[in-house]
N, C-alpha and C. Protein backbone atom coordinates (compact mmCIF):
# COMPACT_ATOMS: atom_id res chain seq x y z
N UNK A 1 -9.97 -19.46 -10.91
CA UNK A 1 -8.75 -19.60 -11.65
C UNK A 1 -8.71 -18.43 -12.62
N UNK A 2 -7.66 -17.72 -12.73
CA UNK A 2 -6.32 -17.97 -12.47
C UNK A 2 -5.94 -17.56 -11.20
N UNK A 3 -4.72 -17.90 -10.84
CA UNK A 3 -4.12 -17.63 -9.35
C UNK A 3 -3.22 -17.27 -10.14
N UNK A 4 -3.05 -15.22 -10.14
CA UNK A 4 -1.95 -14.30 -10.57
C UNK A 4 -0.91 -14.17 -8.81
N UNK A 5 0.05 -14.43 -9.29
CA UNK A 5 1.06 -14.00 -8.24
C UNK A 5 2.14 -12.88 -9.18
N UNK A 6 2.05 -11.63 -7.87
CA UNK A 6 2.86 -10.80 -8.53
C UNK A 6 4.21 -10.72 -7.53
N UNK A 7 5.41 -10.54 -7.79
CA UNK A 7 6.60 -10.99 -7.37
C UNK A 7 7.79 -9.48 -7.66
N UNK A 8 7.64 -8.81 -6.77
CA UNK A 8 8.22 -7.37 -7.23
C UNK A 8 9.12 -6.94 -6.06
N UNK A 9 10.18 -6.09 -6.28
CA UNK A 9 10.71 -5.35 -5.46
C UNK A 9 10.17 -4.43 -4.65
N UNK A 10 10.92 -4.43 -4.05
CA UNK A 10 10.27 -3.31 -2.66
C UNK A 10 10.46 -1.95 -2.75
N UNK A 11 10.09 -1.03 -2.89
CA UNK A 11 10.26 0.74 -2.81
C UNK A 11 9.82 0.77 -4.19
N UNK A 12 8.60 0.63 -4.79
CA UNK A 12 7.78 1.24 -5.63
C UNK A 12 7.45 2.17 -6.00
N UNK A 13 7.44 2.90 -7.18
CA UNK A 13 6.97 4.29 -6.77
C UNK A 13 5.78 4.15 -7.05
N UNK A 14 4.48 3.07 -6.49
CA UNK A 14 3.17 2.75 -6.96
C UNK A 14 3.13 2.00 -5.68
N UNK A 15 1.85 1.81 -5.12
CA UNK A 15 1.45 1.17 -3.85
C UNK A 15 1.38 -0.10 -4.77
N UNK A 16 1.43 -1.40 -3.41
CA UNK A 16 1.06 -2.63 -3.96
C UNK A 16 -0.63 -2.96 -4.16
N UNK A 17 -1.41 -2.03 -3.63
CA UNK A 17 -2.78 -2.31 -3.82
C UNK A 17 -3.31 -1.40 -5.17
N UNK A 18 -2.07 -0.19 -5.75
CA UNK A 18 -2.87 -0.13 -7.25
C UNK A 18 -2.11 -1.08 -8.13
N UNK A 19 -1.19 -1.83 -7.99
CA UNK A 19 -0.20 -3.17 -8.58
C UNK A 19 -1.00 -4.32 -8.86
N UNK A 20 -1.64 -4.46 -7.82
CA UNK A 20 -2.40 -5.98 -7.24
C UNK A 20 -4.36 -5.58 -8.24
N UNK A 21 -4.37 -4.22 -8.13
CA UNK A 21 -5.70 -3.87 -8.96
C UNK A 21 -5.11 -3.84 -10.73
N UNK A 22 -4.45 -3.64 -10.77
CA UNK A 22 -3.89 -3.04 -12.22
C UNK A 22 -3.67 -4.32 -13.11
N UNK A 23 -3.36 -5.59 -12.34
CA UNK A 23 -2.88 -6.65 -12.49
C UNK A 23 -4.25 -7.36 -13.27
N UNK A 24 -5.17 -7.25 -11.54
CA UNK A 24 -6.42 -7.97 -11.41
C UNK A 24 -7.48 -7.64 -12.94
N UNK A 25 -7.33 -6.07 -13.03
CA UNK A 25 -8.42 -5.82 -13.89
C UNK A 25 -7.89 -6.40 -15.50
N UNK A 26 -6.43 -6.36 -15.35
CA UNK A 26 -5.83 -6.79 -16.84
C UNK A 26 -6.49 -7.80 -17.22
N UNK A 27 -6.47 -8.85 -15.80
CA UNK A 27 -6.73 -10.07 -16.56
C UNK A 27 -8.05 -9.91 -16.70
N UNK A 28 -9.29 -10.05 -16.27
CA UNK A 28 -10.54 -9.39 -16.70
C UNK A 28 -10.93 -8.97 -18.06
N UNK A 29 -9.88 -8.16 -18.43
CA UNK A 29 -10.32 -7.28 -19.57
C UNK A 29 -9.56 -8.62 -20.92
N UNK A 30 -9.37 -9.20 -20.55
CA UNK A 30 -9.00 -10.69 -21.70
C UNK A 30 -9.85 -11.27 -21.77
N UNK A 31 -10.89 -11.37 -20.80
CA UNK A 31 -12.24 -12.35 -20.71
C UNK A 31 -12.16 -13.67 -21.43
N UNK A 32 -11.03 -14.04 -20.92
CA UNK A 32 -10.59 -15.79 -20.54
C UNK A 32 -10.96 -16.27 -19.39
N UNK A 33 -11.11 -15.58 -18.64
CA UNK A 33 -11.67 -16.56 -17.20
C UNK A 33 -13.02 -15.17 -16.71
N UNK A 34 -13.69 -16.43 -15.58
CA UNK A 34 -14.50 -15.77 -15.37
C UNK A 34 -14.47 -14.44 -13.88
N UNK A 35 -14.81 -13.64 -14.36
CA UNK A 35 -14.72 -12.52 -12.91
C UNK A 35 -14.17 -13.08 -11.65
N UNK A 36 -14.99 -13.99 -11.62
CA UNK A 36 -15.27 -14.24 -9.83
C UNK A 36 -14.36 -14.93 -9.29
N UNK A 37 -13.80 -15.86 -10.72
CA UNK A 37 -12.39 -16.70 -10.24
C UNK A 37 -11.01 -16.53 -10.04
N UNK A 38 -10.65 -15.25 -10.74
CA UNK A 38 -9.51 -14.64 -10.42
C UNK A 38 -9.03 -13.84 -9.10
N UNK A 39 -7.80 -14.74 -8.91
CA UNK A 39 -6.91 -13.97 -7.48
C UNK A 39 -5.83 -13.87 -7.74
N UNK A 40 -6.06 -12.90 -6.93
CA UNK A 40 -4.38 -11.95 -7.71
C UNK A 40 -4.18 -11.49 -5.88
N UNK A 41 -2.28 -11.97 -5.74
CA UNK A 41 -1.90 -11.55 -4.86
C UNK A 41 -0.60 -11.15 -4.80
N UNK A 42 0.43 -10.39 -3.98
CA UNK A 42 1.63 -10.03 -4.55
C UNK A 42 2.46 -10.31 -3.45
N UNK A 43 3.66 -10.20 -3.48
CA UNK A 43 5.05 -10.74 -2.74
C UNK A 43 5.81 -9.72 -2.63
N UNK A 44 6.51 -9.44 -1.56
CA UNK A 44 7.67 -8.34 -1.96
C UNK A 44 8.91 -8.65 -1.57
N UNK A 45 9.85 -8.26 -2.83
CA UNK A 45 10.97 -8.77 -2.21
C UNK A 45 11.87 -6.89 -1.67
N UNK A 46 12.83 -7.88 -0.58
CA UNK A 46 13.61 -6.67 0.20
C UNK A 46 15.04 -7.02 -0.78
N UNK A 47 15.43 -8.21 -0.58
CA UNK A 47 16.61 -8.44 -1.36
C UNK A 47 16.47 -9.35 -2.57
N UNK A 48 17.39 -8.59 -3.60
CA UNK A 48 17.69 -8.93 -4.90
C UNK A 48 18.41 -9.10 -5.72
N UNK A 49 19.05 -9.17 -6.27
CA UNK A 49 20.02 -8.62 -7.13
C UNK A 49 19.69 -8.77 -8.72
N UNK A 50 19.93 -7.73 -10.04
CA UNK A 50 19.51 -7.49 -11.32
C UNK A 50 20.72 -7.73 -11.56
N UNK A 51 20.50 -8.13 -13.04
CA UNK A 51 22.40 -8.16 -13.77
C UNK A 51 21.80 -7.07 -14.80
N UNK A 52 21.20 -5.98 -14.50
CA UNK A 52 21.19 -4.87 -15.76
C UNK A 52 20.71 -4.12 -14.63
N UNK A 53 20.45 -2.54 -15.91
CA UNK A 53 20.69 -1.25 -15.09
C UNK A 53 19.01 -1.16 -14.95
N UNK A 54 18.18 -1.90 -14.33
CA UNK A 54 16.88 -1.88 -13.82
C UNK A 54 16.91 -1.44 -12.18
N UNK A 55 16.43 -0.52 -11.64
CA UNK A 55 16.46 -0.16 -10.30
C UNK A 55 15.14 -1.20 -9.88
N UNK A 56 14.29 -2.14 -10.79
CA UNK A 56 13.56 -3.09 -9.69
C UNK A 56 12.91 -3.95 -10.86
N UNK A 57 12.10 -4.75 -10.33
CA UNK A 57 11.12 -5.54 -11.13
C UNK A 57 9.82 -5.97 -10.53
N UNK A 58 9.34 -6.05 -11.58
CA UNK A 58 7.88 -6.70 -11.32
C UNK A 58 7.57 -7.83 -12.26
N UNK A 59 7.04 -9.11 -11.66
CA UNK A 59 7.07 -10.33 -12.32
C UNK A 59 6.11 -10.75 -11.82
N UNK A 60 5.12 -11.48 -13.04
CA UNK A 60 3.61 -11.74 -12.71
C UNK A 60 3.66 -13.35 -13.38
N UNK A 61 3.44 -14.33 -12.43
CA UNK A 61 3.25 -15.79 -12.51
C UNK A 61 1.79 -15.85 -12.82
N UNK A 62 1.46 -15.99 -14.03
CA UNK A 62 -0.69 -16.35 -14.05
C UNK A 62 -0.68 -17.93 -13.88
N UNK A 63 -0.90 -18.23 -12.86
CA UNK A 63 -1.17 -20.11 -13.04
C UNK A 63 -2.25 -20.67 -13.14
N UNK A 64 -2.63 -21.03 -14.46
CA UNK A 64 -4.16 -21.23 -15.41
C UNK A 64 -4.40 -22.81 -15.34
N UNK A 65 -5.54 -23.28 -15.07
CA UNK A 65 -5.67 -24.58 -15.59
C UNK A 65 -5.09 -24.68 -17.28
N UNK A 66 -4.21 -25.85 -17.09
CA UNK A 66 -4.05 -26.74 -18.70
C UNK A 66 -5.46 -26.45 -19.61
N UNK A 67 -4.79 -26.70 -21.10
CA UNK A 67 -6.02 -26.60 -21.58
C UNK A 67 -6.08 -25.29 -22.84
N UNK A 68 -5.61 -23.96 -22.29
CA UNK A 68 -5.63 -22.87 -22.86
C UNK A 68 -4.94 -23.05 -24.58
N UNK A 69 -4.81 -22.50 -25.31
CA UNK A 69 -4.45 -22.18 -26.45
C UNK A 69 -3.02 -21.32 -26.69
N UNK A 70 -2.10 -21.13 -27.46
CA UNK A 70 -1.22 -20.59 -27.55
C UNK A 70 -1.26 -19.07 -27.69
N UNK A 71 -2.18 -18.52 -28.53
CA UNK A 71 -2.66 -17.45 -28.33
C UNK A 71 -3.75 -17.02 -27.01
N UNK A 72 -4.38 -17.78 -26.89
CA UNK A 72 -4.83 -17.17 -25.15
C UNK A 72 -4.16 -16.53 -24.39
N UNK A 73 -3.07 -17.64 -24.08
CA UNK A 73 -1.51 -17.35 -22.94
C UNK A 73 -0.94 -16.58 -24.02
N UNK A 74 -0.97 -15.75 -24.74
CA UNK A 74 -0.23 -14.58 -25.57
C UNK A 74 -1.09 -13.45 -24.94
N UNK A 75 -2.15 -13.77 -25.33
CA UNK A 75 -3.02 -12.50 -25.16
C UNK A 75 -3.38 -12.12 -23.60
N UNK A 76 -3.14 -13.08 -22.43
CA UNK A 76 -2.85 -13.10 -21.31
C UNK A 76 -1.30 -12.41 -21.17
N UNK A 77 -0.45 -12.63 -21.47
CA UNK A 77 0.70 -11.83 -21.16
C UNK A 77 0.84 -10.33 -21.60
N UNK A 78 0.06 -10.58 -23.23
CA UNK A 78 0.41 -8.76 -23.27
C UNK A 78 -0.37 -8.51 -22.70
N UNK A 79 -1.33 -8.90 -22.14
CA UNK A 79 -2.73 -7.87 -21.40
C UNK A 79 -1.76 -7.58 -20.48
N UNK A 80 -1.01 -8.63 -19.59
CA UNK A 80 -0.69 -7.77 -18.10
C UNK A 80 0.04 -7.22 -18.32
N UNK A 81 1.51 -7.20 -19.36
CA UNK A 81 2.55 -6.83 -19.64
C UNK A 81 2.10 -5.30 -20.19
N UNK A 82 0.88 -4.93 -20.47
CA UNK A 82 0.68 -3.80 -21.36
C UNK A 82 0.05 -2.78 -19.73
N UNK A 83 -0.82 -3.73 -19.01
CA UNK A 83 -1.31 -3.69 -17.59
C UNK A 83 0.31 -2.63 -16.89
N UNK A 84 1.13 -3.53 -16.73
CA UNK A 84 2.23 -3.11 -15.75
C UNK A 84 2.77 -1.79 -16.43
N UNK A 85 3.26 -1.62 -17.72
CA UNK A 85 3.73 -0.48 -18.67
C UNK A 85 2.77 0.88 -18.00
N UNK A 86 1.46 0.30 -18.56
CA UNK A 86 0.79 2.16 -17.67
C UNK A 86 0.65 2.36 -16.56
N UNK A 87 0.81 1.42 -15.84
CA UNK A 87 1.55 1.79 -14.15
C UNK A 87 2.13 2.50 -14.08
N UNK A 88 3.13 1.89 -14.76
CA UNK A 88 4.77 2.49 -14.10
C UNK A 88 5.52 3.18 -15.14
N UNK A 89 4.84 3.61 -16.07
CA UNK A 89 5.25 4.57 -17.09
C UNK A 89 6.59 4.96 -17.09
N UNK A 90 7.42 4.29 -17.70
CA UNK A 90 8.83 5.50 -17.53
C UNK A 90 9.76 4.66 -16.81
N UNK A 91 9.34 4.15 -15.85
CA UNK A 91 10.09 3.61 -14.38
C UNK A 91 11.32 2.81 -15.15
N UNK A 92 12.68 2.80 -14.82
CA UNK A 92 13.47 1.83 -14.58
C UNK A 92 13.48 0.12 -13.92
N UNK A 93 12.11 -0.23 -14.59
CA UNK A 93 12.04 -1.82 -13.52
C UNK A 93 11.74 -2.67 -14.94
N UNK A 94 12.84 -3.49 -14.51
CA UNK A 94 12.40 -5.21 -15.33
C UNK A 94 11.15 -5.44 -15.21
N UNK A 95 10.27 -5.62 -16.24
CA UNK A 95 8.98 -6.46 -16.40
C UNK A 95 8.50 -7.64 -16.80
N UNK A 96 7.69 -8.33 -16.48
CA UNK A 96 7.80 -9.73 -17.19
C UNK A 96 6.82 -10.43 -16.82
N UNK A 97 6.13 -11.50 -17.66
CA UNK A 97 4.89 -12.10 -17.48
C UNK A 97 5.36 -13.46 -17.54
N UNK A 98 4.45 -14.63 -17.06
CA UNK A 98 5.06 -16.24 -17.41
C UNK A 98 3.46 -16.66 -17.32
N UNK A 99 2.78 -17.62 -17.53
CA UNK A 99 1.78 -18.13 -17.53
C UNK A 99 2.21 -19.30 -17.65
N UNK A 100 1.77 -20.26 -16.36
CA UNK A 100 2.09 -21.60 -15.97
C UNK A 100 1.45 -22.29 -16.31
N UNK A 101 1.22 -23.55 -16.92
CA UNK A 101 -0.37 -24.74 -16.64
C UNK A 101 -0.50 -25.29 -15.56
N UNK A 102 -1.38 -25.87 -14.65
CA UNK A 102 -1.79 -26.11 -13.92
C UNK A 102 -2.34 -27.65 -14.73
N UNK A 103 -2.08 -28.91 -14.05
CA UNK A 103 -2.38 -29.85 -14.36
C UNK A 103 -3.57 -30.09 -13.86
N UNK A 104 -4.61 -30.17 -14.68
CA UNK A 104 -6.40 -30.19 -13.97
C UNK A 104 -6.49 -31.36 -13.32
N UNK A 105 -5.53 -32.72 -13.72
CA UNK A 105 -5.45 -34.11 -12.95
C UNK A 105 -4.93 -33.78 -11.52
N UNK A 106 -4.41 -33.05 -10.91
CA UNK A 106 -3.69 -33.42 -10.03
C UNK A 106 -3.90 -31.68 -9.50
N UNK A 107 -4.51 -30.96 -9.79
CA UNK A 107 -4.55 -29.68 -8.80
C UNK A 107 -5.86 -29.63 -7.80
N UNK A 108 -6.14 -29.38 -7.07
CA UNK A 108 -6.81 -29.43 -6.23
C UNK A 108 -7.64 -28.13 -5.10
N UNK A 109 -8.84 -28.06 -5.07
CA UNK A 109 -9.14 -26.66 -4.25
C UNK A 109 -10.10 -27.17 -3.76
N UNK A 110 -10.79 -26.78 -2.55
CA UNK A 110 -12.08 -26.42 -2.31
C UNK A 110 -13.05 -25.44 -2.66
């Protein structure tokens, strides 16, 4: 845990595997969870539509077990939110972080 889903437009000017690393190491470098449990995977969308002058976006779902602190999930968002900025330096794309809870009663893995 966490299960990062990243949710972005298509024609990047950044591959999705330095997106999906850039993401991964953010969360890491918060050292809220442990190494081994974080997965980070990404989505692409072909069609979209923006109501502003953004040529794309990138949107990162962290879905954390319940439990965390208000500042944790702060310091989880600017990490990635600060994560995506030196990516894409400059770029015209909507950015945006959400961090979900995960109900520890009722979620389930092997």
């Amino acid at each position: 845990m966490p299960h990062l889903i990243i949710e972005h437009s298509a024609h990047l000017n950044i591959s999705v595997c330095e997106l999906v690393q850039a993401v991964h190491q953010g969360a890491e470098r918060t050292q809220l969870f442990d190494p081994a449990s974080i997965k980070t995977r990404a989505i692409t969308y072909n069609d979209y539509q923006l109501g502003s002058d953004h040529q794309g976006f990138i949107h990162v779902q962290a879905h954390i077990i319940a439990g965390r602190t208000v500042a944790q999930k702060q310091l989880l968002s600017e990490t990635l939110l600060q994560a995506l900025h030196a990516l894409v330096d400059g770029e015209q794309l909507h950015l945006s972080v959400h961090p979900y809870d995960l109900d520890p009663e009722i979620y389930r893995k092997n």
